[in-house]
N, C-alpha and C. Protein backbone atom coordinates (compact mmCIF):
# COMPACT_ATOMS: atom_id res chain seq x y z
N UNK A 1 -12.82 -6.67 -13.88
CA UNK A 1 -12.19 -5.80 -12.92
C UNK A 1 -10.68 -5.85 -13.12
N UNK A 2 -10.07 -4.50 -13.22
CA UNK A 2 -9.02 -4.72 -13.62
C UNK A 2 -7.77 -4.86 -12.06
N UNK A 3 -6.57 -5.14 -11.68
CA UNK A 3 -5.87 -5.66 -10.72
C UNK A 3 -6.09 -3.61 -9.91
N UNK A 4 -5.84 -3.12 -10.74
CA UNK A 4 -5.62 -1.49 -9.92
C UNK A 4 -7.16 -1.45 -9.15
N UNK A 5 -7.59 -1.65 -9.41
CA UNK A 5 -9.56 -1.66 -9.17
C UNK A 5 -9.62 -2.56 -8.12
N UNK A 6 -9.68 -3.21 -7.88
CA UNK A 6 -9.08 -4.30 -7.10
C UNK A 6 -8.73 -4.52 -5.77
N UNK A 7 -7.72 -3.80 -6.08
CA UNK A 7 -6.92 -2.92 -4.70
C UNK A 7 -7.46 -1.65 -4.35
N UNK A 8 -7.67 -1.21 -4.96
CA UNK A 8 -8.61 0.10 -4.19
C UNK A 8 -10.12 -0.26 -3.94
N UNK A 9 -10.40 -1.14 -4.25
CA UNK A 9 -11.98 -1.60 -3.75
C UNK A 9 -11.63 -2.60 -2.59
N UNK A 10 -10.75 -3.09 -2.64
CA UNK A 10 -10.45 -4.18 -1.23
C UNK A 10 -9.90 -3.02 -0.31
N UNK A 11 -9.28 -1.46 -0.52
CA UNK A 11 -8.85 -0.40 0.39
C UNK A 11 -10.13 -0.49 1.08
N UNK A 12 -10.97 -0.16 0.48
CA UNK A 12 -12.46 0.31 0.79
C UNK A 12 -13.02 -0.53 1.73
N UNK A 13 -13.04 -1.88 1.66
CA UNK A 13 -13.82 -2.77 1.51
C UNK A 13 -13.62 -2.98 2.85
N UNK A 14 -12.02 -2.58 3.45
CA UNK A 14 -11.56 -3.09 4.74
C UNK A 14 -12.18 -2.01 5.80
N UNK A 15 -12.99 -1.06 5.17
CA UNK A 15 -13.34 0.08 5.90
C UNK A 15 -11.92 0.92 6.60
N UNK A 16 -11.28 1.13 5.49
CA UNK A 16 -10.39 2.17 5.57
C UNK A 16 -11.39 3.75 5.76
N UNK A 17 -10.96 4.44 6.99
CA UNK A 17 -11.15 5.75 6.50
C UNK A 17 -10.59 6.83 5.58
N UNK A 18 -9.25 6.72 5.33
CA UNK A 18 -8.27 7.43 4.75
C UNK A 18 -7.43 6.77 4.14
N UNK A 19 -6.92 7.21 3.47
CA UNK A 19 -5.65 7.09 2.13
C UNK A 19 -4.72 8.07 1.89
N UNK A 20 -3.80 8.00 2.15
CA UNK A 20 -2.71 8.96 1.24
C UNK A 20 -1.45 8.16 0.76
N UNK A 21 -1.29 9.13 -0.03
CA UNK A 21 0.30 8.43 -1.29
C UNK A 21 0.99 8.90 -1.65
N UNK A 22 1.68 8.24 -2.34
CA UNK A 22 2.90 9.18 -2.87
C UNK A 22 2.78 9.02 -4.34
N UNK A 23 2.70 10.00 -5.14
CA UNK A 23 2.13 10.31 -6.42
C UNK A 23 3.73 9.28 -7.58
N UNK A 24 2.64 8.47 -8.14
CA UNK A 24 4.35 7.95 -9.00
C UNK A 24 3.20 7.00 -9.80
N UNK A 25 4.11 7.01 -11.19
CA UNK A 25 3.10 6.52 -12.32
C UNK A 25 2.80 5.22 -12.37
N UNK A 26 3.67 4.49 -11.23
CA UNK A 26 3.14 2.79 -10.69
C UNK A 26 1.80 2.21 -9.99
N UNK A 27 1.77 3.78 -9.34
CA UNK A 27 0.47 3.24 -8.29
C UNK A 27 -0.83 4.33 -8.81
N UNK A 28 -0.24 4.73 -9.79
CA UNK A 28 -1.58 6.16 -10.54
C UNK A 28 -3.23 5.43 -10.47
N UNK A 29 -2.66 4.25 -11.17
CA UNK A 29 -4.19 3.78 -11.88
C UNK A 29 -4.75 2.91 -10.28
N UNK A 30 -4.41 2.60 -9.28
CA UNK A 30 -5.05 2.39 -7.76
C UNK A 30 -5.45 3.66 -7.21
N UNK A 31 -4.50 4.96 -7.61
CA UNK A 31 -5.16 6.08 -6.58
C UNK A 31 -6.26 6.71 -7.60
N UNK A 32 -6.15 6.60 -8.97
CA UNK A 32 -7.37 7.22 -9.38
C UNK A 32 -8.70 6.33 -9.02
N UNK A 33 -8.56 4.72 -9.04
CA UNK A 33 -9.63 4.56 -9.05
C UNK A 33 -10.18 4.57 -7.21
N UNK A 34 -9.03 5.12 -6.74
CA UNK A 34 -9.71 5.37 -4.86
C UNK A 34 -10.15 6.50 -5.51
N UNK A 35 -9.77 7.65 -5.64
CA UNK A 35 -10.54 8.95 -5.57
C UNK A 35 -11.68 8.73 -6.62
N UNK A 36 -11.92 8.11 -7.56
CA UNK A 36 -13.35 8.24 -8.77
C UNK A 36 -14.16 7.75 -7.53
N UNK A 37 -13.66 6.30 -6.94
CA UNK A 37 -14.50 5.87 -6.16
C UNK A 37 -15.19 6.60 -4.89
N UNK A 38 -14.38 7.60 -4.08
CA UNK A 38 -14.89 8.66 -3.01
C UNK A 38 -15.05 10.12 -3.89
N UNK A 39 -15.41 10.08 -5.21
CA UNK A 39 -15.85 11.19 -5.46
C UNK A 39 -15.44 12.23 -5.96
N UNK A 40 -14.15 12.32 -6.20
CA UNK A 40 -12.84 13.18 -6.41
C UNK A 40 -12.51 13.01 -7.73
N UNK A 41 -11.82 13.82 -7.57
CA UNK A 41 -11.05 14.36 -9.37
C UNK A 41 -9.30 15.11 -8.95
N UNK A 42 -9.13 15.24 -9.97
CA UNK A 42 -7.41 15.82 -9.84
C UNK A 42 -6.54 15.51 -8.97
N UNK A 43 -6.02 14.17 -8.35
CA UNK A 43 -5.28 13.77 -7.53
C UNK A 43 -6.08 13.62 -6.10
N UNK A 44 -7.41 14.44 -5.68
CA UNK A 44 -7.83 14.05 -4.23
C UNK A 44 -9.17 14.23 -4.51
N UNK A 45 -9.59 13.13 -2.86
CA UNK A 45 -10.85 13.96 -2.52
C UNK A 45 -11.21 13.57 -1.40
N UNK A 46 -12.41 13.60 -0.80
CA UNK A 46 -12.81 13.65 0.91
C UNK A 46 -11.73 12.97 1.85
N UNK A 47 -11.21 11.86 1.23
CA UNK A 47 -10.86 10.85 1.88
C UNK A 47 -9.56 10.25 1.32
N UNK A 48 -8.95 10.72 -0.13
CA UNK A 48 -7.49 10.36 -0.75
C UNK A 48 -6.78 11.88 -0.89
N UNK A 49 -5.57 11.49 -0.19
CA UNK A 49 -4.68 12.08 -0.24
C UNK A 49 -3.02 12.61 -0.41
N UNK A 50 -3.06 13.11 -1.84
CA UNK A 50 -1.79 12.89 -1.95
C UNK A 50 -0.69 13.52 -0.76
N UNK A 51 0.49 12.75 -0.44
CA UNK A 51 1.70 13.29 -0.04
C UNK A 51 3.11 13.35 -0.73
N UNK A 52 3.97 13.91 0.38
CA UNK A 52 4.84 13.73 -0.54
C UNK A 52 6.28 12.95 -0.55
N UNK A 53 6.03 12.45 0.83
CA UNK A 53 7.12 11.44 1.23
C UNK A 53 6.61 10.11 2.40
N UNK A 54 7.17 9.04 1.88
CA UNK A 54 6.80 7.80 2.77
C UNK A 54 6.57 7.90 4.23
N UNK A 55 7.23 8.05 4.76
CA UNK A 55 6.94 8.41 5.98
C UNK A 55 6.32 9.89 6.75
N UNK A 56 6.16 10.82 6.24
CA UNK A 56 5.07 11.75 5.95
C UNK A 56 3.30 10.78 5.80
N UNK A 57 3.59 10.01 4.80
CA UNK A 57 2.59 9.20 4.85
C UNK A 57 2.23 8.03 6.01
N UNK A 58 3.36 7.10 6.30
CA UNK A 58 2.99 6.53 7.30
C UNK A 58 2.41 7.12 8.25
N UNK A 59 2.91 8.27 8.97
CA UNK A 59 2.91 9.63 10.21
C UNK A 59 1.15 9.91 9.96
N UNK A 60 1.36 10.34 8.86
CA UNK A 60 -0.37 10.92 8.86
C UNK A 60 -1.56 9.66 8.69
N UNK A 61 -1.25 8.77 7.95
CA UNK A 61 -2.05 7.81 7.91
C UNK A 61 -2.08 6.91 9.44
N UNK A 62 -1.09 6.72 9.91
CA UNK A 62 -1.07 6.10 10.99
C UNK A 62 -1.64 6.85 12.21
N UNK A 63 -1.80 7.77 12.43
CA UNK A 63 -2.37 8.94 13.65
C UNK A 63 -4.09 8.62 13.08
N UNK A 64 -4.57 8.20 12.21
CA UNK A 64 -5.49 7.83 11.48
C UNK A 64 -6.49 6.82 12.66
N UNK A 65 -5.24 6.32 13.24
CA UNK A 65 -5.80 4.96 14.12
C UNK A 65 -6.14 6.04 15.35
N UNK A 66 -5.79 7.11 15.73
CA UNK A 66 -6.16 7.42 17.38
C UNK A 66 -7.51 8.20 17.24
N UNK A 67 -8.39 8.20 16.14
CA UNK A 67 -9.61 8.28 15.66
C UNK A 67 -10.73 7.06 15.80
N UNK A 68 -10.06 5.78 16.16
CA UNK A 68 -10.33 4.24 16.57
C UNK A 68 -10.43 3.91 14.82
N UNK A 69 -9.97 4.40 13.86
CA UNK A 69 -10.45 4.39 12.16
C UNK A 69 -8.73 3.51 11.59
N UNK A 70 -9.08 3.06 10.52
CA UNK A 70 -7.98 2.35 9.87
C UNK A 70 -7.19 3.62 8.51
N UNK A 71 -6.39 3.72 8.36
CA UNK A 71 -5.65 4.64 7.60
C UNK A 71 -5.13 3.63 6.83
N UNK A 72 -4.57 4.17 5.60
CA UNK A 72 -4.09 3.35 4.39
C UNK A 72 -2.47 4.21 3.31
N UNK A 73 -1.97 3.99 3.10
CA UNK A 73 -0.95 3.96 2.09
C UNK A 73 -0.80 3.45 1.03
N UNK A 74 -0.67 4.36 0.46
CA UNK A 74 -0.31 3.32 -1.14
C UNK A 74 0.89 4.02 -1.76
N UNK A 75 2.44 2.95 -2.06
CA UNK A 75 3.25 3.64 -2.13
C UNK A 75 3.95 2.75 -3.12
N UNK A 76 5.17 3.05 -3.72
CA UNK A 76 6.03 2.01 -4.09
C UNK A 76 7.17 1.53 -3.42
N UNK A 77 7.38 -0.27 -3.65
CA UNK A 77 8.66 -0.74 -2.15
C UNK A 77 9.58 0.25 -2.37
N UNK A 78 10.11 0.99 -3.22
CA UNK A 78 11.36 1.58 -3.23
C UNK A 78 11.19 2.42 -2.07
N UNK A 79 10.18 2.93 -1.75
CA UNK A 79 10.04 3.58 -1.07
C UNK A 79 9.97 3.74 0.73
N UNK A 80 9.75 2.15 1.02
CA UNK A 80 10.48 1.77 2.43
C UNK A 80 11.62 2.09 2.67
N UNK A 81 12.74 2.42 2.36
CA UNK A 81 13.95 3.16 2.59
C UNK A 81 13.64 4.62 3.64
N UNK A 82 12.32 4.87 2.93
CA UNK A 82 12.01 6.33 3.72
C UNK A 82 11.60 6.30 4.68
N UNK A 83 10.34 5.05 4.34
CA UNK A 83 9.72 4.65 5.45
C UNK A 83 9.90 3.66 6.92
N UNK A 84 10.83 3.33 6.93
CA UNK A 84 11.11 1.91 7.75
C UNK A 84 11.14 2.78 9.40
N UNK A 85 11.81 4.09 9.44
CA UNK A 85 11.93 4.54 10.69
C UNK A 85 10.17 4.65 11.32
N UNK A 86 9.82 5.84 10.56
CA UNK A 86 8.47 5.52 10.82
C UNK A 86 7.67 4.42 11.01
N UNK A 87 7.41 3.65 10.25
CA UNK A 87 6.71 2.44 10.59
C UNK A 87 7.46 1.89 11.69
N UNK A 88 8.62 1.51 12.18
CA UNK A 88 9.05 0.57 13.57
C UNK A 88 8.78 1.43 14.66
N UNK A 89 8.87 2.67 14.64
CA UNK A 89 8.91 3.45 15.76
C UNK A 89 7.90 3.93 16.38
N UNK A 90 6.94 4.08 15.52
CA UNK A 90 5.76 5.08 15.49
C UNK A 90 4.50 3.71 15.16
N UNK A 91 3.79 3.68 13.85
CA UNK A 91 3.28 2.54 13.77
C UNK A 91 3.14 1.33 14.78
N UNK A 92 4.56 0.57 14.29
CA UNK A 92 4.60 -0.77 14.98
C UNK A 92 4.86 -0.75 16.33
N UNK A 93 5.70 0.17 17.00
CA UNK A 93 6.03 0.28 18.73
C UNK A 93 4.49 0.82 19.71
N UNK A 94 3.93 1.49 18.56
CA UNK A 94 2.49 2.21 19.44
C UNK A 94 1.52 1.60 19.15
N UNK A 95 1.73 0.42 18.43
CA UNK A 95 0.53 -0.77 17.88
C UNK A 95 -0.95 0.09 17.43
N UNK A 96 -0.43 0.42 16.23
CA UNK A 96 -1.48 1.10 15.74
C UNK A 96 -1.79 0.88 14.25
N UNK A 97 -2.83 0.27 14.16
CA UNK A 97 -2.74 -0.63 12.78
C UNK A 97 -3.37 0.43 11.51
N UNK A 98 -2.59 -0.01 10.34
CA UNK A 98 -1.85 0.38 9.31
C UNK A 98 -1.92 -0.13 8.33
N UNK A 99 -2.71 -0.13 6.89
CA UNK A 99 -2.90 -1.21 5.75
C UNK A 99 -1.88 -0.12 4.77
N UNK A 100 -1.01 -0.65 4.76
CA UNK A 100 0.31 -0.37 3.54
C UNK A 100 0.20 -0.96 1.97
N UNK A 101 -0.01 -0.60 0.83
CA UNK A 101 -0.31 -1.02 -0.30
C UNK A 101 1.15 -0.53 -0.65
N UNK A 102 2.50 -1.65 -1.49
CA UNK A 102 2.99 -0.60 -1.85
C UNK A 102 3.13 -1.86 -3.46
N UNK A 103 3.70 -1.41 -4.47
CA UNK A 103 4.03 -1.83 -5.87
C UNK A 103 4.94 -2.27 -5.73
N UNK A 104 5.43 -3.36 -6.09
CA UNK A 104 6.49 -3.76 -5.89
C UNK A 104 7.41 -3.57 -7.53
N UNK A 105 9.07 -3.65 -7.29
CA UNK A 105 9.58 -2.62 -8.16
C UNK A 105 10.43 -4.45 -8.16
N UNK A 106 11.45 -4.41 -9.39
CA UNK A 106 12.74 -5.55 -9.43
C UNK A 106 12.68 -6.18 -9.61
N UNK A 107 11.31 -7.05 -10.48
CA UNK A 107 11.08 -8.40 -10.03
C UNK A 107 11.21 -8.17 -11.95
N UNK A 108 10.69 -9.72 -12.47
CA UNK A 108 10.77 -9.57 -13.80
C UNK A 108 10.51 -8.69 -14.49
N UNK A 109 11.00 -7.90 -15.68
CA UNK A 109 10.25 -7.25 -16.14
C UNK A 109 10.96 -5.81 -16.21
N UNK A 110 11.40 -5.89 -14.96
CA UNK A 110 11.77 -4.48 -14.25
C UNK A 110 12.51 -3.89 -15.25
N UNK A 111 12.51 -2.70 -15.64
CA UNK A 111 13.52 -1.75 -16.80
C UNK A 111 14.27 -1.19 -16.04
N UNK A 112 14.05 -0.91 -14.59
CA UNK A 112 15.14 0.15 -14.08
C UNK A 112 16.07 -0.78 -13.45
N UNK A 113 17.32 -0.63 -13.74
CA UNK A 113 18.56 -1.52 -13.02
C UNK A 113 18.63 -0.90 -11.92
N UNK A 114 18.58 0.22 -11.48
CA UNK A 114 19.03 0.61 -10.35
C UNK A 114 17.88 0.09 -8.96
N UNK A 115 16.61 -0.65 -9.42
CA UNK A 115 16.04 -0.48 -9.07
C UNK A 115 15.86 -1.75 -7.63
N UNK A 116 16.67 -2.79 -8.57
CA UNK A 116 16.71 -4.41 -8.15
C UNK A 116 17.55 -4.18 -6.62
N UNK A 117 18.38 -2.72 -6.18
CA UNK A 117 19.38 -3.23 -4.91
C UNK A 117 18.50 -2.79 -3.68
N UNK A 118 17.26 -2.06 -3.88
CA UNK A 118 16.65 -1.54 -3.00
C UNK A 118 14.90 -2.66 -2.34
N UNK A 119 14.56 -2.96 -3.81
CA UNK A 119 13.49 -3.68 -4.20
C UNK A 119 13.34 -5.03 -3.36
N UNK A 120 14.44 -5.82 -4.60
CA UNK A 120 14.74 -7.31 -4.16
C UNK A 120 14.39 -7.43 -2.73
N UNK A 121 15.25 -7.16 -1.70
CA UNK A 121 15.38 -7.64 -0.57
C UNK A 121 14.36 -7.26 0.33
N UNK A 122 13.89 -6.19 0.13
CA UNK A 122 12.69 -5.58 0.48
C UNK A 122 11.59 -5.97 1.40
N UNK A 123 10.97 -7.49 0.93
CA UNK A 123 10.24 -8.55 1.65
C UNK A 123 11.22 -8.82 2.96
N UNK A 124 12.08 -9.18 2.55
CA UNK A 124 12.65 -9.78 3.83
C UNK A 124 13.44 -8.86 4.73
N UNK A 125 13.68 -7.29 4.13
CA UNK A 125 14.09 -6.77 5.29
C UNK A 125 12.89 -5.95 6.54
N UNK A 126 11.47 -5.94 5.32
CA UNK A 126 9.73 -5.45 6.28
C UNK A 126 9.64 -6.86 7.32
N UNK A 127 9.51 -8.11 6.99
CA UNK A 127 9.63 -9.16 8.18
C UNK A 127 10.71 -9.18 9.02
N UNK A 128 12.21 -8.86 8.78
CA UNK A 128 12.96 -8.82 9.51
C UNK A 128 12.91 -7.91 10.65
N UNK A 129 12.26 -6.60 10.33
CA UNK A 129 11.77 -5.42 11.42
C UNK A 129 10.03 -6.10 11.92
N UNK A 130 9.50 -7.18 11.65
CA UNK A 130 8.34 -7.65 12.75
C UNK A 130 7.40 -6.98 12.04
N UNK A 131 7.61 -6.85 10.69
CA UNK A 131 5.96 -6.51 10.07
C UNK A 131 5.38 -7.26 9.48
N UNK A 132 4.49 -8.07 9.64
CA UNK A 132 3.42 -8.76 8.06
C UNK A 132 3.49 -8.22 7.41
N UNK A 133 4.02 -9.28 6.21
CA UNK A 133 4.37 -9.00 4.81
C UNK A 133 3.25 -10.18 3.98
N UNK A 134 2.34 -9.44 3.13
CA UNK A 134 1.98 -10.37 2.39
C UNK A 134 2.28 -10.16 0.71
N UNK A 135 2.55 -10.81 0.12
CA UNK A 135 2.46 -10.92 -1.24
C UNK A 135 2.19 -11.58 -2.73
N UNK A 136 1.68 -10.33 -3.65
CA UNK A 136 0.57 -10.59 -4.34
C UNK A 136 1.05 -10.49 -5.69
N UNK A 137 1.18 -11.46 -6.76
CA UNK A 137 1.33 -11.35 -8.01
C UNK A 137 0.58 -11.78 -9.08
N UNK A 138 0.90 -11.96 -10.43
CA UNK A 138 -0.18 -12.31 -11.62
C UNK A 138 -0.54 -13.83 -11.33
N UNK A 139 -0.07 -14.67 -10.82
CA UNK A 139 -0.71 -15.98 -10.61
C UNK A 139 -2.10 -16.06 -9.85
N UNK A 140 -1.94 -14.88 -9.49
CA UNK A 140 -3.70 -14.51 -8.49
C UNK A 140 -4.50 -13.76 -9.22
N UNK A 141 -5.45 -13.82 -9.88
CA UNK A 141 -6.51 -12.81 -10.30
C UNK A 141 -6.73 -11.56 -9.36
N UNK A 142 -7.85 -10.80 -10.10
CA UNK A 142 -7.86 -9.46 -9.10
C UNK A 142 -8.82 -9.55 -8.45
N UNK A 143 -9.25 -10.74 -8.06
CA UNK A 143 -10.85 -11.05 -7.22
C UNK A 143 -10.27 -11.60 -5.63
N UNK A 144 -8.74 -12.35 -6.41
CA UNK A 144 -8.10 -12.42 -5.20
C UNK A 144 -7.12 -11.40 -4.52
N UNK A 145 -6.73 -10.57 -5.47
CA UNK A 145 -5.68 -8.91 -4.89
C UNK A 145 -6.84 -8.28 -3.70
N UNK A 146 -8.55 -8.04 -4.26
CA UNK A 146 -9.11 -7.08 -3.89
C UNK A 146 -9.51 -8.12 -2.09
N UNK A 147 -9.83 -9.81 -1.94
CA UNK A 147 -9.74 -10.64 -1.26
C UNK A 147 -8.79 -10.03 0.44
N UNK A 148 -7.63 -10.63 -0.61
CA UNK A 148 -6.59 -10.04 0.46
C UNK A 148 -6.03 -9.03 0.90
N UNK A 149 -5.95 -7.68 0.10
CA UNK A 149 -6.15 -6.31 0.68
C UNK A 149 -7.17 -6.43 1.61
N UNK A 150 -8.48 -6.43 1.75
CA UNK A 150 -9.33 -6.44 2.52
C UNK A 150 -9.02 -6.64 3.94
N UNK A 151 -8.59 -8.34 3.41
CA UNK A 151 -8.06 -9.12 4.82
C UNK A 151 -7.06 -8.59 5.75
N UNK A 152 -6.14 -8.01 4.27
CA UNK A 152 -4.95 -7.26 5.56
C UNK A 152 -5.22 -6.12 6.01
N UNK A 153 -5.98 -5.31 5.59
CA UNK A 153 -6.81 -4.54 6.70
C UNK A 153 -7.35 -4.55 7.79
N UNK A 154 -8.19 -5.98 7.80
CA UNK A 154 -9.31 -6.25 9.09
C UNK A 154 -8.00 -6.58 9.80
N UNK A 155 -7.19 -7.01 9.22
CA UNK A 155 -5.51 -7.91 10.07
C UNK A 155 -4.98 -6.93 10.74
N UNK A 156 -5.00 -5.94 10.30
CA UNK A 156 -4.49 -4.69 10.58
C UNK A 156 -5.15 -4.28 11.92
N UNK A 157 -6.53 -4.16 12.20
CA UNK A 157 -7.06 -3.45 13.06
C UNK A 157 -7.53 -4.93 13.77
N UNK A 158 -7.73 -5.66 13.73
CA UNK A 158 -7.71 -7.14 14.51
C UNK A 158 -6.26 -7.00 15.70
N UNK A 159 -4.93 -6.73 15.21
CA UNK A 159 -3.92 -6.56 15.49
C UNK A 159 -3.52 -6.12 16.44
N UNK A 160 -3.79 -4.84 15.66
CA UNK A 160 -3.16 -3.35 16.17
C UNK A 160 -1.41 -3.45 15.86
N UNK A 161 -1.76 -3.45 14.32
CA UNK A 161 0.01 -2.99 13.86
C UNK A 161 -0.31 -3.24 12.13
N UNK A 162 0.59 -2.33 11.90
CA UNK A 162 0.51 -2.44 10.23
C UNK A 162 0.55 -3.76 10.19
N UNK A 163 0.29 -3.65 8.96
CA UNK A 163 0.26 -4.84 7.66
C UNK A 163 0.72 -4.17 6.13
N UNK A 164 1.54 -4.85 5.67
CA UNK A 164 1.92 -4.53 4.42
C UNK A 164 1.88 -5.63 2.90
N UNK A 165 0.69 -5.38 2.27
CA UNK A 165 0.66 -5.95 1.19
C UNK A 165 1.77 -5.33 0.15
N UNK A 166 2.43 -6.65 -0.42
CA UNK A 166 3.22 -6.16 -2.07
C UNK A 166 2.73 -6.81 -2.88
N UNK A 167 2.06 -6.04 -4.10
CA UNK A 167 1.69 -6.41 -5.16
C UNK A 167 2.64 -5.68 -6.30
N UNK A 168 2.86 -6.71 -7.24
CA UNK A 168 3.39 -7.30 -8.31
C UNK A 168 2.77 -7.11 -9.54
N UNK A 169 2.61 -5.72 -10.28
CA UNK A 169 1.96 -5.31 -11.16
C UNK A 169 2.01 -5.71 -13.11
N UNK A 170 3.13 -6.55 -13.13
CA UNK A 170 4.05 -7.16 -14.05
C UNK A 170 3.47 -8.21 -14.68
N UNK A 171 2.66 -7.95 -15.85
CA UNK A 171 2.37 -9.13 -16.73
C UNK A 171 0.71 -9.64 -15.96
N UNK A 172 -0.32 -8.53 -15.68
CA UNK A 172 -1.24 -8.80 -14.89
C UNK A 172 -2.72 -8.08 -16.13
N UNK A 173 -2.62 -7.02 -16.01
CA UNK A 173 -3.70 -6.27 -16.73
C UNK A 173 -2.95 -6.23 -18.07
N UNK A 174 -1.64 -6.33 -18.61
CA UNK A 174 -1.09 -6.03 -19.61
C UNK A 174 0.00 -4.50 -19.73
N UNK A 175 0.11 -4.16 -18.83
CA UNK A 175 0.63 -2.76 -18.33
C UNK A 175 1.37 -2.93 -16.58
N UNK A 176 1.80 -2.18 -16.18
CA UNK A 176 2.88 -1.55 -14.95
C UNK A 176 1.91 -1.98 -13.97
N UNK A 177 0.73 -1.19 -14.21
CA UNK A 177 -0.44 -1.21 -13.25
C UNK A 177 -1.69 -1.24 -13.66
């Protein structure tokens, strides 16, 4: 099982109803194997859905919960910049739980310089706003990625407030993702 497989079978696993993302060639090989897995082809299907901005995604995935159902994200950290209003305001203030998948960007490896001022700090500025942060890199197999996605799901709706896994795609399957 490869680490992308993994994570979208622990999406599943947590009895997520829904998924949406934000289309980027980090998190490709997790959203294809959600949609092969619900059935889909060309970017969607019953239940994955692309978007087109982070918090667009939080917004729709999170309204996910007033269905009594768990909603999901899969994004890259760069991309909390977009998201942080949404998630504190909406999400986390209306306690409505939230399984966040995002890639984490800066860490070894990383080719994009620009990438390390947004990335890096990232962990500690999602706990600093009162979110569970868990995180996941190549020292863990993908028996344990698909493990703890799961968990932070049930954590999620146990809760009632997001949860945000970062996984660490760098030196794992041999590729990004």
């Amino acid at each position: 099982m490869t680490y992308a497989q993994a994570v979208a079978d622990g999406i599943w696993a947590a009895g997520t109803a829904r998924v949406g993302y934000i289309p980027s060639v980090t998190v490709a090989p997790i959203v294809t194997s959600l949609i092969a897995s619900d059935g889909g082809a060309d970017g969607s299907s019953p239940r994955v859905t692309p978007l087109s901005r982070e918090e667009e995604a939080i917004g729709v995935m999170g309204a996910v919960a007033f269905t009594g159902r768990l909603g999901a994200v899969v994004m890259q950290d760069n991309g909390f910049g977009n998201a942080l209003t949404a998630l504190t305001t909406f999400t986390l203030s209306y306690h409505l739980p939230l399984l966040v998948f995002a890639n984490t960007r800066g860490s070894l490896g990383e080719y994009n310089s620009m990438i390390h001022s947004i990335s890096q700090p990232m962990p500690a500025v999602l706990r600093a706003v009162g979110l569970p942060v868990v995180e996941l890199d190549r020292r863990s197999g993908p028996e344990d990625w698909h493990d703890t996605v799961r968990e932070a799901g049930v954590h999620a709706v146990m809760t009632y407030r997001p949860v945000v896994v970062l996984g660490s795609f760098w030196n794992t399957d041999g590729k990004v993702a």
